[in-house]
Structures are given as structure tokens and as C-alpha cells.
Protein backbone atom coordinates (compact mmCIF):
# COMPACT_ATOMS: atom_id res chain seq x y z
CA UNK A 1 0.00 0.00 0.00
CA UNK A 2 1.12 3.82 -0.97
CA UNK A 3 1.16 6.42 2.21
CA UNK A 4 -2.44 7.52 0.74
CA UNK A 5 -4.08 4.51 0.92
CA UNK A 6 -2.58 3.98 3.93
CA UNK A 7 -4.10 7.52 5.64
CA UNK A 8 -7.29 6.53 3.47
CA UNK A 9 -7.68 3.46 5.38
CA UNK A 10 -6.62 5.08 9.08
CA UNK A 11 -8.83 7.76 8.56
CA UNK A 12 -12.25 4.96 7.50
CA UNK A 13 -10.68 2.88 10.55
CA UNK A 14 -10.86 5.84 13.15
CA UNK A 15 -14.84 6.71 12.09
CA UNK A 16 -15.87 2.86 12.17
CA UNK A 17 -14.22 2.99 15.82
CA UNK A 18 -15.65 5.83 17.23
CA UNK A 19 -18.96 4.23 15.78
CA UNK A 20 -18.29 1.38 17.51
CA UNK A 21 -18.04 3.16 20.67
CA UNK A 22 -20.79 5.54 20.19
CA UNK A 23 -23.03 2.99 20.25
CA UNK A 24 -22.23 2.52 24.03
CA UNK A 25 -24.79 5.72 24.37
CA UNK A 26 -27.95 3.41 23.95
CA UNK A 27 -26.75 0.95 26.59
CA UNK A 28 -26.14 3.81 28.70
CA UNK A 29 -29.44 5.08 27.99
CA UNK A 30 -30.76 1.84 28.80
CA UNK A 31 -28.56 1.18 32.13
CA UNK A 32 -30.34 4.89 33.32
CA UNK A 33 -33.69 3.33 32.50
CA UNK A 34 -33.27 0.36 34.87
CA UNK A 35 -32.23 -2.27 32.47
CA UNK A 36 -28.93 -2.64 33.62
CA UNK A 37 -26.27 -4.50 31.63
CA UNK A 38 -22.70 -6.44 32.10
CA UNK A 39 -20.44 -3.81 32.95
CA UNK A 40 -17.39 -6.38 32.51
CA UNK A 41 -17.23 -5.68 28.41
CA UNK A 42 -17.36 -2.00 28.80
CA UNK A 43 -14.55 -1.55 31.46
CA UNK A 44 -12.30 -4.03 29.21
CA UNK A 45 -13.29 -1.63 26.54
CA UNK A 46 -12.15 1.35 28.32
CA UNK A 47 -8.84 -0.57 29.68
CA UNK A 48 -8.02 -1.34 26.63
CA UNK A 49 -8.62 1.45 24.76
CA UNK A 50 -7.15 3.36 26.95
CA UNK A 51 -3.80 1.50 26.76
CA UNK A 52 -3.95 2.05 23.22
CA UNK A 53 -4.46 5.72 23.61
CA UNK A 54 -1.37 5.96 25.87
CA UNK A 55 0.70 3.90 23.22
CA UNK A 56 -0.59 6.07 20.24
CA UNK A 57 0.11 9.26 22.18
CA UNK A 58 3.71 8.08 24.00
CA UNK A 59 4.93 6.62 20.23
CA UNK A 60 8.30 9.25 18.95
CA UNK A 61 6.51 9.85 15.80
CA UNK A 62 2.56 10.21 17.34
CA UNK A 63 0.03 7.60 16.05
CA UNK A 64 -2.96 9.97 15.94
CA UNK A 65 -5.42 7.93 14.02
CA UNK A 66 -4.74 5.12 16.74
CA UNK A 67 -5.40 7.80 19.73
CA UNK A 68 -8.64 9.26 18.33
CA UNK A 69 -10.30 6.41 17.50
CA UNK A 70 -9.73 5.24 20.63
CA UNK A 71 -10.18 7.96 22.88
CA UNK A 72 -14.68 7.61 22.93
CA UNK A 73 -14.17 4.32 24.23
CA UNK A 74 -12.34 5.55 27.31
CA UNK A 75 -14.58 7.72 27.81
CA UNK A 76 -18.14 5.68 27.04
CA UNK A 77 -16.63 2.53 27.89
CA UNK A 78 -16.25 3.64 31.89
CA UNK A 79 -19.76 5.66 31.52
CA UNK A 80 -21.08 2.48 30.53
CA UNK A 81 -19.77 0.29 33.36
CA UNK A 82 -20.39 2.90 35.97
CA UNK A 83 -23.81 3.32 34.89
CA UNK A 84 -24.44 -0.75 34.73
CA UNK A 85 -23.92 -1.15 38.35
């Protein structure tokens, strides 16, 4: 692969990612309604995105696509447990 397929593919990687972890929202929306779900997917989520995040971010040459897509599912993933509890 050439350099632009390879940013074409981070960049379609990164949205399909933060998708992925958007779609935490409607089990915290459901959690807050009283149907509570496993919050043992959702905190691996967040752990290991978040180790990913911290690898993207501490890399010499910064591995932004690999940061940002993981960054929602830090965020959502821990929202997600906390609120399945």
C-alpha cells in the first residue's frame, strides 16, 4: 500500500471505531432506565482502549489515528460500566 491509501484506510478505521463506541450511548441510555447491563465488556473496553491511547500518544513519531479512535471508548466505555452497576 502507498502512504495515501494507507491515511485513506486510518482515517475509515478511526470513524468505524468511534462508531463502535458511540453505540455505548444506547446501553447507557438503557442502564439509566433500569435495564442494567454487564459492565465487565465495557470496562475491558475502556482498559483497553485506553492502553492504546497511551501507546498512540507516548509513540516518537505520534500515532494519531490510533489515539482518536480510541479515545470515545475511554470515555463511554467507563460511563457504561459505571452506569451498569
Amino acid at each position: 500500500m502507498n502512504e495515501k491509501q494507507i491515511r485513506i484506510l486510518a482515517t475509515v478505521a478511526t470513524i468505524a471505531s468511534i462508531c463502535m463506541y458511540t453505540s455505548y450511548i444506547f446501553q447507557i441510555q438503557a442502564n439509566l432506565a433500569g435495564h442494567k447491563g454487564n459492565p465487565i465488556q465495557p470496562l475491558c473496553a475502556a482498559i483497553n482502549c485506553t492502553l492504546w491511547v497511551v501507546y498512540g500518544l507516548c509513540k516518537k513519531q505520534r500515532d494519531w489515528p490510533i489515539a482518536i479512535a480510541n479515545s470515545p471508548g475511554v470515555v463511554l466505555g467507563l460511563i457504561t460500566c459505571i452506569t451498569s452497576l
